[in-house]
N, C-alpha and C. Protein backbone atom coordinates (compact mmCIF):
# COMPACT_ATOMS: atom_id res chain seq x y z
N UNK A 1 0.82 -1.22 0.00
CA UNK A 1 0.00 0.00 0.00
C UNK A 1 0.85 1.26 0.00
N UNK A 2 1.71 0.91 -0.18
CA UNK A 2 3.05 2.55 -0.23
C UNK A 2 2.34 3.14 -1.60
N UNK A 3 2.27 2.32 -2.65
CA UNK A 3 1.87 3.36 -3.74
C UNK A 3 0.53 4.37 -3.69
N UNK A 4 0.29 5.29 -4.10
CA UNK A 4 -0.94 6.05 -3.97
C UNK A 4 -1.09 7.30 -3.91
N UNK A 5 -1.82 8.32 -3.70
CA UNK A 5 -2.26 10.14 -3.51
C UNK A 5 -2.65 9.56 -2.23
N UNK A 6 -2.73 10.91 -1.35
CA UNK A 6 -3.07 11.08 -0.11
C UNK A 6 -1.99 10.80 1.06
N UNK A 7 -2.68 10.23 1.94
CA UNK A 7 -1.74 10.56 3.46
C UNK A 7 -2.10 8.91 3.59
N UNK A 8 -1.01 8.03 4.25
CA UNK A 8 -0.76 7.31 4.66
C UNK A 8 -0.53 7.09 6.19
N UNK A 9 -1.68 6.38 7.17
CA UNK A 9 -0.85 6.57 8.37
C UNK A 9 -0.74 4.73 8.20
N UNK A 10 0.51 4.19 8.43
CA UNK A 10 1.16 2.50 8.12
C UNK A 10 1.89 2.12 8.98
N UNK A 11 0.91 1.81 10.18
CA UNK A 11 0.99 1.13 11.29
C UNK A 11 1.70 2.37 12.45
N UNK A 12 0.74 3.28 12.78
CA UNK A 12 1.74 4.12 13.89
C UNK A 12 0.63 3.55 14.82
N UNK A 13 1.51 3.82 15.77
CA UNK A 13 1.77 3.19 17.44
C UNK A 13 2.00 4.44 17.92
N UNK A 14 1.16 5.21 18.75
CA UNK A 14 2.17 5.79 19.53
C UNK A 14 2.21 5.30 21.17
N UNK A 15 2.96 5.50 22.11
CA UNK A 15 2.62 4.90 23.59
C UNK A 15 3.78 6.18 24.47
N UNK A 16 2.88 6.19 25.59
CA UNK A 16 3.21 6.90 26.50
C UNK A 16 3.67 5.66 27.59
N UNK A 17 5.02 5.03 27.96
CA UNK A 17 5.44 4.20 28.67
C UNK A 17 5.14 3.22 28.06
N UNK A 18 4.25 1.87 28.99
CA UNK A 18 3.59 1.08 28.53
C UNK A 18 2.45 1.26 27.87
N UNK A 19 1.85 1.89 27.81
CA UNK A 19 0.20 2.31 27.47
C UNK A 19 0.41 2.92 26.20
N UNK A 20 -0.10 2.02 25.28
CA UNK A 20 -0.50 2.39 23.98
C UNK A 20 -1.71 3.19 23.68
N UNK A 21 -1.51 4.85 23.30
CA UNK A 21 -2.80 5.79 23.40
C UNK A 21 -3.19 5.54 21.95
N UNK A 22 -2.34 5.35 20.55
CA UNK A 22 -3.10 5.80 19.59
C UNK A 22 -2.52 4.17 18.46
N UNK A 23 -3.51 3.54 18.54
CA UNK A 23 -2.89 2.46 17.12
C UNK A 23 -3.56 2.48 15.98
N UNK A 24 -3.12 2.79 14.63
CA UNK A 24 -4.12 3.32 13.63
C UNK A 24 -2.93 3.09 12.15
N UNK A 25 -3.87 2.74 11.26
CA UNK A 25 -3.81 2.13 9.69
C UNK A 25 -4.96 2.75 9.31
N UNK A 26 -4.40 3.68 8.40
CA UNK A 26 -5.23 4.71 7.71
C UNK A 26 -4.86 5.35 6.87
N UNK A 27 -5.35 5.07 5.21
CA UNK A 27 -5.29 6.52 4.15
C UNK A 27 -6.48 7.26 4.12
N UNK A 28 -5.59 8.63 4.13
CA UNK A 28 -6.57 9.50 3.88
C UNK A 28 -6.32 10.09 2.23
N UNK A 29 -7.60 10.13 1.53
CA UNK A 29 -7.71 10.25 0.39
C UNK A 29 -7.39 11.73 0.25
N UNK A 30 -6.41 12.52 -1.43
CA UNK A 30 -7.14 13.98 -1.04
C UNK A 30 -7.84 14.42 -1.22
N UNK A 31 -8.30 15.68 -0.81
CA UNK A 31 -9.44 16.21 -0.37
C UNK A 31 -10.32 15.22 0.55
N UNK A 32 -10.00 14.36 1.29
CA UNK A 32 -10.86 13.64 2.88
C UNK A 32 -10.41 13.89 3.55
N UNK A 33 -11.10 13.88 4.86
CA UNK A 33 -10.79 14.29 6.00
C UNK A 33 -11.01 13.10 7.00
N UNK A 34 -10.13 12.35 7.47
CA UNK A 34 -10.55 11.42 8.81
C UNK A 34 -10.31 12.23 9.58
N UNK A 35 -11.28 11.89 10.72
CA UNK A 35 -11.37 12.44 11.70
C UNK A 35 -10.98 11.18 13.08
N UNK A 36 -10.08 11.94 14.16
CA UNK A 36 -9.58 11.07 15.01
C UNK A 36 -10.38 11.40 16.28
N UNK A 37 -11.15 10.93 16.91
CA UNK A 37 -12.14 11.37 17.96
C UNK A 37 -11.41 10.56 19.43
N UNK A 38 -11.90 11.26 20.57
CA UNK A 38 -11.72 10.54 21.82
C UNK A 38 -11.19 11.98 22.80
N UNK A 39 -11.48 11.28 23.95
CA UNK A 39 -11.95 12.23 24.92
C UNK A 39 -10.20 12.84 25.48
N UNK A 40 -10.55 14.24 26.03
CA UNK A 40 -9.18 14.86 26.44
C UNK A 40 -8.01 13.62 27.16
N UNK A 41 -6.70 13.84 26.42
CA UNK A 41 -5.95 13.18 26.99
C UNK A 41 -5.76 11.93 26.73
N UNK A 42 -6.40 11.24 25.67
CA UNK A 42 -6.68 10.18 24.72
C UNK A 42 -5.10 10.37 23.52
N UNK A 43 -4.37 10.99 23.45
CA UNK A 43 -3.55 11.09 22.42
C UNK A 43 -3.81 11.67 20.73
N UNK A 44 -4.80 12.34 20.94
CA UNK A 44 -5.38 13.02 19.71
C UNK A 44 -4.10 14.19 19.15
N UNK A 45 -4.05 14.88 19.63
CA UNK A 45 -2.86 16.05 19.75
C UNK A 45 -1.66 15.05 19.20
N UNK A 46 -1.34 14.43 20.33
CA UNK A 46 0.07 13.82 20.29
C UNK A 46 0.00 12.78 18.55
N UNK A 47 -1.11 12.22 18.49
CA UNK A 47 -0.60 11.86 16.63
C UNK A 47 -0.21 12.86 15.79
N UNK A 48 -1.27 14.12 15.77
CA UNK A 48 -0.87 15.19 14.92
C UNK A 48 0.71 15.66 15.07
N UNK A 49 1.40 15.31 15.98
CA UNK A 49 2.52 16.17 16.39
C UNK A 49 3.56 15.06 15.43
N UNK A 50 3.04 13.51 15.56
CA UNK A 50 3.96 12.51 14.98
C UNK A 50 3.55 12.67 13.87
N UNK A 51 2.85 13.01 12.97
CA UNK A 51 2.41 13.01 11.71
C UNK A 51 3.67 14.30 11.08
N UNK A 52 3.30 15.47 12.19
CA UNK A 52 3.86 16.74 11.48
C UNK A 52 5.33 16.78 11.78
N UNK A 53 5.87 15.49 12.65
CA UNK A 53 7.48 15.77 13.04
C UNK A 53 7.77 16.39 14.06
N UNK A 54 6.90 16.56 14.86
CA UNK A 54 7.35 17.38 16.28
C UNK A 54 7.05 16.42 17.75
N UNK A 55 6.92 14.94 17.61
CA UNK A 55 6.64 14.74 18.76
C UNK A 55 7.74 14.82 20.01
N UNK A 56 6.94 14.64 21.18
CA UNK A 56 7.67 15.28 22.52
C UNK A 56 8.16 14.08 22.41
N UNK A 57 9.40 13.61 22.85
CA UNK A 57 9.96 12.90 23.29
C UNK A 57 9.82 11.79 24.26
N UNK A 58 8.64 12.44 25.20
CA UNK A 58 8.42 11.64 26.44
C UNK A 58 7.55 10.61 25.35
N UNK A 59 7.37 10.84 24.38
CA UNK A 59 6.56 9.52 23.97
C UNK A 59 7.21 8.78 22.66
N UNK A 60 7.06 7.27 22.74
CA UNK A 60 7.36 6.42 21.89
C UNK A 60 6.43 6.48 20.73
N UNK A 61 6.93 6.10 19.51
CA UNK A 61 5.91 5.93 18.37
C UNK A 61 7.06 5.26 17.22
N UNK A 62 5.98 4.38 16.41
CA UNK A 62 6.37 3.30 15.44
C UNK A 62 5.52 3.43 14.40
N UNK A 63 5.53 3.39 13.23
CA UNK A 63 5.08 3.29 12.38
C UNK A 63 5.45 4.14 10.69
N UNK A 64 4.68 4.32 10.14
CA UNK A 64 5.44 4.90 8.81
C UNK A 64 3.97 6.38 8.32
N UNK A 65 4.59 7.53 8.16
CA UNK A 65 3.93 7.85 7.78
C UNK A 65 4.33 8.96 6.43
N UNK A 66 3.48 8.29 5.31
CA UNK A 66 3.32 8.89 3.49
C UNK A 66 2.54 9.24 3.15
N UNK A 67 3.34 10.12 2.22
CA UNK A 67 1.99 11.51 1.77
C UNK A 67 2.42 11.24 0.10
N UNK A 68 1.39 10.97 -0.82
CA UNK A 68 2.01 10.74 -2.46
C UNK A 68 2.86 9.64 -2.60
N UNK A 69 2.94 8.49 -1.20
CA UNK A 69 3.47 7.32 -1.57
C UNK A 69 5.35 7.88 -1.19
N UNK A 70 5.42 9.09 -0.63
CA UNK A 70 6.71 9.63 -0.24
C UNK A 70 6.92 9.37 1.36
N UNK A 71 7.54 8.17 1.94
CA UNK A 71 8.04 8.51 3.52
C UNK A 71 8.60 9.23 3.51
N UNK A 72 7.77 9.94 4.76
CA UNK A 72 8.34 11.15 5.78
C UNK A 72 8.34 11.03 6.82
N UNK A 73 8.35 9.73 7.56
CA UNK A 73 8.51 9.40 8.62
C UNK A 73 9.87 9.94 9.58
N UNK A 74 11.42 9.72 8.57
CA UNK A 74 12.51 9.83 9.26
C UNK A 74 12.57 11.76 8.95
N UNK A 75 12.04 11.98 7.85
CA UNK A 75 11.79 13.78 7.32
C UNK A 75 11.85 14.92 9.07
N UNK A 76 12.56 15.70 8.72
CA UNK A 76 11.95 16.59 10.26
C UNK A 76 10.97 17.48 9.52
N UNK A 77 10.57 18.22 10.34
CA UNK A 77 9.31 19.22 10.76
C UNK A 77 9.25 19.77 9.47
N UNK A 78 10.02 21.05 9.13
CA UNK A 78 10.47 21.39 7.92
C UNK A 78 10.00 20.93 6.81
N UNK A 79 10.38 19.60 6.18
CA UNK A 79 10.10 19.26 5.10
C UNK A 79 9.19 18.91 4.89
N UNK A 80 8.47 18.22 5.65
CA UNK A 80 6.99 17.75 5.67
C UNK A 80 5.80 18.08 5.01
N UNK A 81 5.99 19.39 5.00
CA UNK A 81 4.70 20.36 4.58
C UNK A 81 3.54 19.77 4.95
N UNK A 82 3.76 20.06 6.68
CA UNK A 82 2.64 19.97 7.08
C UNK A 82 1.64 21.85 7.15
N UNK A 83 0.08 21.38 7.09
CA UNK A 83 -0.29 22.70 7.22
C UNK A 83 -0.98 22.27 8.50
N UNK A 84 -0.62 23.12 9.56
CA UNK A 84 -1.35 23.16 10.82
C UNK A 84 -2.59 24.06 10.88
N UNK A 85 -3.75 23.79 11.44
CA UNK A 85 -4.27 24.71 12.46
C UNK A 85 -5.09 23.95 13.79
N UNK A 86 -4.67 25.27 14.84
CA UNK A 86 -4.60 24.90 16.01
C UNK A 86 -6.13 25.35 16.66
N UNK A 87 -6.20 25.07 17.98
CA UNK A 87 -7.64 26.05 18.56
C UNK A 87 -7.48 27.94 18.55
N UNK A 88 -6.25 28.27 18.49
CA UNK A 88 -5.34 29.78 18.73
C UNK A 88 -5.37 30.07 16.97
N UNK A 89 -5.25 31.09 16.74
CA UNK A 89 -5.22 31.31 15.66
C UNK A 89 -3.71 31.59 15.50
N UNK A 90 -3.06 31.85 16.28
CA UNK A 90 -1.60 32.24 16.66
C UNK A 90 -0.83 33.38 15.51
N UNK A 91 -1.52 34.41 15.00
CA UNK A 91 -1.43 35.51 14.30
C UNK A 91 0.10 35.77 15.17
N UNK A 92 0.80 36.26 14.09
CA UNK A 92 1.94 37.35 14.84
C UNK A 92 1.58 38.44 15.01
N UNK A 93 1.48 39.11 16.49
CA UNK A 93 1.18 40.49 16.41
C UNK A 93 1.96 41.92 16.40
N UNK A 94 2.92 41.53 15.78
CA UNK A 94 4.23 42.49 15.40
C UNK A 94 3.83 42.59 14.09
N UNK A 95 2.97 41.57 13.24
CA UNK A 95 3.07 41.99 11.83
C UNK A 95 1.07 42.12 11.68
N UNK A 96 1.31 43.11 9.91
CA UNK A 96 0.47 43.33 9.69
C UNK A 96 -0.54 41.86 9.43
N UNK A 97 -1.88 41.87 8.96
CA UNK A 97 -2.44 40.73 8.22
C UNK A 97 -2.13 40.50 6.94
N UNK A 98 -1.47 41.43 6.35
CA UNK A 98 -0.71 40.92 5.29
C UNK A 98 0.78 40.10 5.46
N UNK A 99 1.21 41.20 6.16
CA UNK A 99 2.83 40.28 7.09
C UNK A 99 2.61 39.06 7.45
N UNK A 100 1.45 38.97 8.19
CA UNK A 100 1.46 37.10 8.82
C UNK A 100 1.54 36.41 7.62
N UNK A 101 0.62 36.99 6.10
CA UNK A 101 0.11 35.95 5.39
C UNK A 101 1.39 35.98 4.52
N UNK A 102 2.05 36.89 3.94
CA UNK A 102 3.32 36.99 3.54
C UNK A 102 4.93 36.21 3.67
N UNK A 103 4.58 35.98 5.66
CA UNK A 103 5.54 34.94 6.23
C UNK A 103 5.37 33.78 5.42
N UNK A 104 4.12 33.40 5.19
CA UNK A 104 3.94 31.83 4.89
C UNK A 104 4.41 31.20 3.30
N UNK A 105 4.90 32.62 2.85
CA UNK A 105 4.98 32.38 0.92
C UNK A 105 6.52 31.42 1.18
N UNK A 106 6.52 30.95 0.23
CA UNK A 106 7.88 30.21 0.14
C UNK A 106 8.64 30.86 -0.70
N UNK A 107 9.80 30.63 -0.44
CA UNK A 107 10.92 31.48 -0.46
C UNK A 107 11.22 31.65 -2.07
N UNK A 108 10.68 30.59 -2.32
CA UNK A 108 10.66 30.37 -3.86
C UNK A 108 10.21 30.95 -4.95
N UNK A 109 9.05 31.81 -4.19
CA UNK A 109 8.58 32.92 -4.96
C UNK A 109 8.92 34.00 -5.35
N UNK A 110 9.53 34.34 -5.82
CA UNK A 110 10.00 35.80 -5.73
C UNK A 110 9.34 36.76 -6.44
N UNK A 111 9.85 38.23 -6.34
CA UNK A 111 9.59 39.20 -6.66
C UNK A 111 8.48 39.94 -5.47
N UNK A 112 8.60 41.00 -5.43
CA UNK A 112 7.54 41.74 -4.10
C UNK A 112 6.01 41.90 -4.88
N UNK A 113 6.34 42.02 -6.05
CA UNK A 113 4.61 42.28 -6.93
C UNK A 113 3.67 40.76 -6.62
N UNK A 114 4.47 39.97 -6.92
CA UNK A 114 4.06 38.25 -7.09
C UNK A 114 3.52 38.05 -5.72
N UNK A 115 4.01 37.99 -4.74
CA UNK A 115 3.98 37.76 -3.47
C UNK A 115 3.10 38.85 -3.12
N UNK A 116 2.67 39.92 -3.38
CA UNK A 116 1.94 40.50 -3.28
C UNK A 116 0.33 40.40 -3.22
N UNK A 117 0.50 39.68 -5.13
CA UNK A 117 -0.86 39.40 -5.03
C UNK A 117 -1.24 38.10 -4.93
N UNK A 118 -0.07 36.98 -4.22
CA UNK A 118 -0.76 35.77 -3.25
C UNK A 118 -1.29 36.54 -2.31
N UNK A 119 -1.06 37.01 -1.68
CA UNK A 119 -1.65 38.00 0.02
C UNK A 119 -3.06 38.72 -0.60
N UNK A 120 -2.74 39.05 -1.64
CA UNK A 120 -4.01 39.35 -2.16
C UNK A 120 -5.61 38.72 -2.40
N UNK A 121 -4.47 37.63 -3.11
CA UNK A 121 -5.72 36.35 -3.21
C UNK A 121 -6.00 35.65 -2.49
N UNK A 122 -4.77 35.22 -1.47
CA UNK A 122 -5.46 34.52 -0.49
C UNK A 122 -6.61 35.61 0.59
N UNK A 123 -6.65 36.64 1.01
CA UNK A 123 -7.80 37.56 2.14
C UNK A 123 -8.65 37.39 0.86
N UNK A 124 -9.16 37.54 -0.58
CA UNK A 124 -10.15 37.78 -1.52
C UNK A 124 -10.75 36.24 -1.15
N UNK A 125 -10.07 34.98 -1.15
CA UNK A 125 -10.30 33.52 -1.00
C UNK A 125 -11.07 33.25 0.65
N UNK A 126 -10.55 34.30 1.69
CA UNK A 126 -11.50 34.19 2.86
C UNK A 126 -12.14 34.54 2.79
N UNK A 127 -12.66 36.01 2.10
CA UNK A 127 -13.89 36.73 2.08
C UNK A 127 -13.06 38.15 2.93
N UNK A 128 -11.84 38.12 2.93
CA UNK A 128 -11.50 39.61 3.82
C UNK A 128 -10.44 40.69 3.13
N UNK A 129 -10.92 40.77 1.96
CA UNK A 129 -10.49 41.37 1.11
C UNK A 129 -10.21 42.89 1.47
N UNK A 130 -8.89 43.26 1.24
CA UNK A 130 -8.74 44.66 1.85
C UNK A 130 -8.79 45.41 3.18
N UNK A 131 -8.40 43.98 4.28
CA UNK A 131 -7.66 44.01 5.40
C UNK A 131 -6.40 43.75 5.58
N UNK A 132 -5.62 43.60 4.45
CA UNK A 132 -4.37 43.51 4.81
C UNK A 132 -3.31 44.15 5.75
N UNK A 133 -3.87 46.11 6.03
CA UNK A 133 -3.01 45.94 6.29
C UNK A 133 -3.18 46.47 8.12
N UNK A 134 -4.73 45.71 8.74
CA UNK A 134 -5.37 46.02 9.71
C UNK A 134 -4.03 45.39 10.39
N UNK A 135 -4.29 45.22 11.85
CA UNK A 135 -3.42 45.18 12.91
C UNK A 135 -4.24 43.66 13.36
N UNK A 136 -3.24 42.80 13.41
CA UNK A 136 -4.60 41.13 14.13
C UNK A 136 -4.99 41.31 15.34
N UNK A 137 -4.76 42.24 16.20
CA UNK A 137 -5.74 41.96 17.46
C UNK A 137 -6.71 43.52 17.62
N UNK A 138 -7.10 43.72 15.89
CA UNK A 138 -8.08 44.39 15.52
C UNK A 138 -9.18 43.69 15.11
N UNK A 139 -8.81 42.66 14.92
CA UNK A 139 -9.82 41.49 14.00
C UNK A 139 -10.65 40.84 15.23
N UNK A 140 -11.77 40.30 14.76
CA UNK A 140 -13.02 39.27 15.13
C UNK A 140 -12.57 38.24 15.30
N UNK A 141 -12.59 37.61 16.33
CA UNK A 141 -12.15 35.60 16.17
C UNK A 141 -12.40 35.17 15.10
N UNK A 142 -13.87 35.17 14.27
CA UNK A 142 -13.79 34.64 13.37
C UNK A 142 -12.73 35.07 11.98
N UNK A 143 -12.72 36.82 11.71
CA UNK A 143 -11.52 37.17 10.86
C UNK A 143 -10.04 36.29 11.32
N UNK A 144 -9.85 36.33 12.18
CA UNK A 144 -8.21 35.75 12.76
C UNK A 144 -8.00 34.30 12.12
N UNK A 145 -9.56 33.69 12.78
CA UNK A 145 -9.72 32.48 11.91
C UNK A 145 -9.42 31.97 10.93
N UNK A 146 -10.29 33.15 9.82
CA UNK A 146 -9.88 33.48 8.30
C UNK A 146 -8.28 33.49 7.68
N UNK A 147 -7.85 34.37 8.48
CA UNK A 147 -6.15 34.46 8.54
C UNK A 147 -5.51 33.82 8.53
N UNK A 148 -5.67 32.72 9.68
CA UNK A 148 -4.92 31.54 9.81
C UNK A 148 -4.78 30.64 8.57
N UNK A 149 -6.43 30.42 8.27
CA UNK A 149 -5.99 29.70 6.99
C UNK A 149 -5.84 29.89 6.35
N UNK A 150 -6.07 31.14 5.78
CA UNK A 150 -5.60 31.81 4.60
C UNK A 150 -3.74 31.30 4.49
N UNK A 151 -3.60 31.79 5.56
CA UNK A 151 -1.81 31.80 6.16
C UNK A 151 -1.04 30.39 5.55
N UNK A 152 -1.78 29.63 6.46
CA UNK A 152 -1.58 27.88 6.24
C UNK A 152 -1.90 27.56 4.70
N UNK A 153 -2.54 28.22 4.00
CA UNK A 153 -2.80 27.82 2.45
C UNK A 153 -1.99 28.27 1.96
N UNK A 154 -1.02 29.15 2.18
CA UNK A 154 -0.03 29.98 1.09
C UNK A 154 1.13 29.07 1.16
N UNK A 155 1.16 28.70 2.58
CA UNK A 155 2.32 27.55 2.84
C UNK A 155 2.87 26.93 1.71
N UNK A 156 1.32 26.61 1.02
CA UNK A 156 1.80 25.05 0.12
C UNK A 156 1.90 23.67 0.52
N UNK A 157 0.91 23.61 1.46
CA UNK A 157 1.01 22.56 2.49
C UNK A 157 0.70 20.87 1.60
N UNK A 158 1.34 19.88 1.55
CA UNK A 158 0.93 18.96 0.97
C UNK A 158 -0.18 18.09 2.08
N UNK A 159 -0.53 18.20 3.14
CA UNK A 159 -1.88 18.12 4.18
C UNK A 159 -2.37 18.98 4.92
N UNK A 160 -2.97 18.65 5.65
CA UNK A 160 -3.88 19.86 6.37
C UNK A 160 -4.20 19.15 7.62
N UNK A 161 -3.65 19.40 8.97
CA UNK A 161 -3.89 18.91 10.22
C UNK A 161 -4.41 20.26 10.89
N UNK A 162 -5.70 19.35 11.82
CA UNK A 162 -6.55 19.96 12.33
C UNK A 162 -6.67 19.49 13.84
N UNK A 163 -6.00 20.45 14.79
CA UNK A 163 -6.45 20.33 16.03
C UNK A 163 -7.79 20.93 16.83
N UNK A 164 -8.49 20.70 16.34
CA UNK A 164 -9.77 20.97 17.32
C UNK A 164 -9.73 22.35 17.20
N UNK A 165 -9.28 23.31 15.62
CA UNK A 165 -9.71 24.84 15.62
C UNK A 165 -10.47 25.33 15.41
N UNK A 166 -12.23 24.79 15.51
CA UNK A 166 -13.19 25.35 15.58
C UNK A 166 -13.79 25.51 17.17
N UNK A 167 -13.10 24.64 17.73
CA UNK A 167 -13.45 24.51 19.36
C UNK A 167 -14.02 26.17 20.04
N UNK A 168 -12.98 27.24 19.99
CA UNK A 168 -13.54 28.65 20.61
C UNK A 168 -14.09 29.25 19.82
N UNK A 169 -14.62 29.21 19.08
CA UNK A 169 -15.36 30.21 18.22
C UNK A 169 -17.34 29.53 18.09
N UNK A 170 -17.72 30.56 18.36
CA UNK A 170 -19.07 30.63 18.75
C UNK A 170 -19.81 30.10 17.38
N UNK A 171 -20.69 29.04 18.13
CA UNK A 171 -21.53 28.44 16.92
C UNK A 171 -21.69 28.30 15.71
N UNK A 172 -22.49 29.76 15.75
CA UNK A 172 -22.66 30.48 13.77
C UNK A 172 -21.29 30.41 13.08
N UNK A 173 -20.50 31.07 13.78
CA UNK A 173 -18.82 31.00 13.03
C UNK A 173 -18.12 29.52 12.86
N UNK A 174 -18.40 28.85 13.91
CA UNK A 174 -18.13 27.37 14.31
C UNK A 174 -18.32 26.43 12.63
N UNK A 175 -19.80 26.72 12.45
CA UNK A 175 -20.72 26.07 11.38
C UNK A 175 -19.81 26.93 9.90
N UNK A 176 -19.54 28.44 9.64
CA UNK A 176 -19.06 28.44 8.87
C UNK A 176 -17.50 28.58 8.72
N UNK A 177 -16.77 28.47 9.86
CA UNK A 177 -15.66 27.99 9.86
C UNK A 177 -15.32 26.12 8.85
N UNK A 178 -16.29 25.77 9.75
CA UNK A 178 -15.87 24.42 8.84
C UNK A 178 -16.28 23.87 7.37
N UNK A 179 -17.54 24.78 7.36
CA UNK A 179 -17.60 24.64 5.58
C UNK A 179 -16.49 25.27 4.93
N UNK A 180 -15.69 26.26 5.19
CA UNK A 180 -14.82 26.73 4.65
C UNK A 180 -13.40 26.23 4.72
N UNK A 181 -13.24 25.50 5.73
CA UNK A 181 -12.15 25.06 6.02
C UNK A 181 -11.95 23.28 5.01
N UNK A 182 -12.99 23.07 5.12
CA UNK A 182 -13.01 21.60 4.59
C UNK A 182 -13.58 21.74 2.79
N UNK A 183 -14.17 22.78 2.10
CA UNK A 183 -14.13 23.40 0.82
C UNK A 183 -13.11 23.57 0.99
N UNK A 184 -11.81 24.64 1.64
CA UNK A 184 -10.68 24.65 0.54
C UNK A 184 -9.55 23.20 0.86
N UNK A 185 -10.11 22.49 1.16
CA UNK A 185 -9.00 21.31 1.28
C UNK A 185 -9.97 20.97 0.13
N UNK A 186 -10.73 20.41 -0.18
CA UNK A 186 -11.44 19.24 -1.31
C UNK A 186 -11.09 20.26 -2.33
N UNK A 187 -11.21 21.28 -2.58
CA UNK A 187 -10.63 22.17 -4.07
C UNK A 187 -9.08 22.25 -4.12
N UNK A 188 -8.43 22.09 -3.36
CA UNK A 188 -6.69 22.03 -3.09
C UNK A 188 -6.60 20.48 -3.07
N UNK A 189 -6.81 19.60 -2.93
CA UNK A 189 -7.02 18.13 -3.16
C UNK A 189 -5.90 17.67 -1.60
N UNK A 190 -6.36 18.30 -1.02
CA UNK A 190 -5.18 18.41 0.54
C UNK A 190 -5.70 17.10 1.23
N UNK A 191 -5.23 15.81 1.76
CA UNK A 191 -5.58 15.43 2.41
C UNK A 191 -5.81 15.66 4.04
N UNK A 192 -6.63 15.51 4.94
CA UNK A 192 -6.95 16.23 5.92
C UNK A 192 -6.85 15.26 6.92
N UNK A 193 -6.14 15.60 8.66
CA UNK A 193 -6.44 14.50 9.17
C UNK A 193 -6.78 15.34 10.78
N UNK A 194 -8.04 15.55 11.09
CA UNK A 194 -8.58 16.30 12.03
C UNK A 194 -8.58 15.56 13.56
N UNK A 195 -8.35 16.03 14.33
CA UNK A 195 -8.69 15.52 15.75
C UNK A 195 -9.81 16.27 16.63
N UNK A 196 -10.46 15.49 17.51
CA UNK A 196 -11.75 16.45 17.80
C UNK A 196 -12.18 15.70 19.08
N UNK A 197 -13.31 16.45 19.80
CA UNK A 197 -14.14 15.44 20.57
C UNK A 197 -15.54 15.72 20.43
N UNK A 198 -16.32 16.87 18.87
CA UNK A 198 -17.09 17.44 18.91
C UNK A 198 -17.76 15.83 17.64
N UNK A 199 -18.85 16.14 17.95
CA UNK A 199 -19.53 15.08 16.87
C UNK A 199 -20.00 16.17 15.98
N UNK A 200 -20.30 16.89 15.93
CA UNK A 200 -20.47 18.21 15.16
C UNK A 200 -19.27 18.62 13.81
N UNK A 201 -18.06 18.03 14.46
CA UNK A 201 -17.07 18.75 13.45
C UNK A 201 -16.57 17.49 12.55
N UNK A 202 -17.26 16.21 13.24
CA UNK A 202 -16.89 15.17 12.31
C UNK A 202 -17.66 14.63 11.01
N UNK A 203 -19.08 15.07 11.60
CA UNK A 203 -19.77 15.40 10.59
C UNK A 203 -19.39 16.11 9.44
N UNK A 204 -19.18 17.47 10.09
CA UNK A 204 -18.95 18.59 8.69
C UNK A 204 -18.03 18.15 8.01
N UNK A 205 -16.78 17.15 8.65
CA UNK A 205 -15.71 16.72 8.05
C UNK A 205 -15.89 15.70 6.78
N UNK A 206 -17.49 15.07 6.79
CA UNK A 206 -17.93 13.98 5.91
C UNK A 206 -17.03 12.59 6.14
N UNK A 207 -15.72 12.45 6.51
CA UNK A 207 -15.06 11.57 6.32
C UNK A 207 -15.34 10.13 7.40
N UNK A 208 -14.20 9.47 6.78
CA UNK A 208 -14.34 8.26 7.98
C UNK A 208 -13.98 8.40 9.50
N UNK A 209 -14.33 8.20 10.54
CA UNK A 209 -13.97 8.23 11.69
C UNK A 209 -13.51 6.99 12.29
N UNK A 210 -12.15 7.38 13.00
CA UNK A 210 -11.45 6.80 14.19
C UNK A 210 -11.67 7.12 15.56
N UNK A 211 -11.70 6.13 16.35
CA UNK A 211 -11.81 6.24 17.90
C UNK A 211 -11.54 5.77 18.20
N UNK A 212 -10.51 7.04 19.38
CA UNK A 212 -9.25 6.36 20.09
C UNK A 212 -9.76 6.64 21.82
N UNK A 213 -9.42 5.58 22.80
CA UNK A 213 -8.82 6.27 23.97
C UNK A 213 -10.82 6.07 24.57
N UNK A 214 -11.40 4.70 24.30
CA UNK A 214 -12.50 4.89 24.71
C UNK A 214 -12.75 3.25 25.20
């Protein structure tokens, strides 16, 4: 099963001591979203961290994980192209909303016009067109929201990990946070691999569900 599109998780293990929190064999197709469910402290977080190359140390983990049939298991953080978002929208607030979204261009782009009007297109692609160059802790939770992913899309992310970032944001925004978030992964063909404890967000996610830690 190495050959294929999408995200590969091929046989991860992760365990805290003896206690195995997360065991899971799973492709995610792109544009799908599995969703990893189970209650606080279940190891939801801690896969995303082994997926994206950052796990803590205090924990063991085994397995292989491919994106396009490419291991990136031994890969660090860096190369991965993972696209995060978190419950925080984690805006820099030294830079403008164009600056945050600007950080995320790859280096590869050049010229200041070009890069310009990615920052452009991506706030026109949230719906916040011609805030660039507001201040982020001028913005609405839900705008910051917007930002983030906007941010995380310029990346170039070859997935899209989702920690539970619809969790603080109030209902109405909640509901169109995730149509929007899960539209631009199925039009970017991003495979998605969400963690949650909301039955609400696994839904919107359409995909298959895992449950861990129950």
């Amino acid at each position: 099963m190495d050959s294929g599109n999408g995200l590969f998780l091929d046989g991860v293990a992760i365990r805290l001591g003896d206690r195995t929190l997360v065991a899971l064999t799973h492709r995610v197709l792109p544009g799908e979203a599995l969703t990893v469910m189970g209650p606080s402290g279940s190891g939801k977080s801690t896969l995303l961290a082994y997926v994206a190359g950052f796990l803590d140390p205090a924990f063991s983990a085994e397995g292989r994980i491919l994106i396009d049939g490419e291991d990136l298991t031994k890969r660090p953080a860096e190369e991965r192209h993972a696209g995060i978002l978190f419950q925080d929208p984690l805006l820099f607030p030294h830079m403008t909303v164009a600056g945050n979204l600007a950080f995320a261009i790859p280096r590869a782009v050049k010229g200041r016009a070009a890069r310009e009007r990615m920052v452009a297109e991506a706030l026109a692609g949230v719906e916040l067109d011609g805030l660039g160059e507001r201040d982020p802790d001028t913005l609405s939770g839900g705008q910051k929201a917007r930002v983030a992913l906007a941010r995380v899309l310029l990346s170039e992310p070859r997935m899209l990990l989702l920690d539970e970032p619809f969790a603080k944001l109030d209902a109405p925004l909640r509901a169109q946070m995730r149509e929007l978030v899960f539209s631009k992964a199925r039009g970017k063909g991003l495979p998605v691999l969400l963690v949650t404890h909301d039955e609400a967000d696994a839904l919107a996610a359409g995909g298959p569900i895992a449950r861990i830690g129950e």
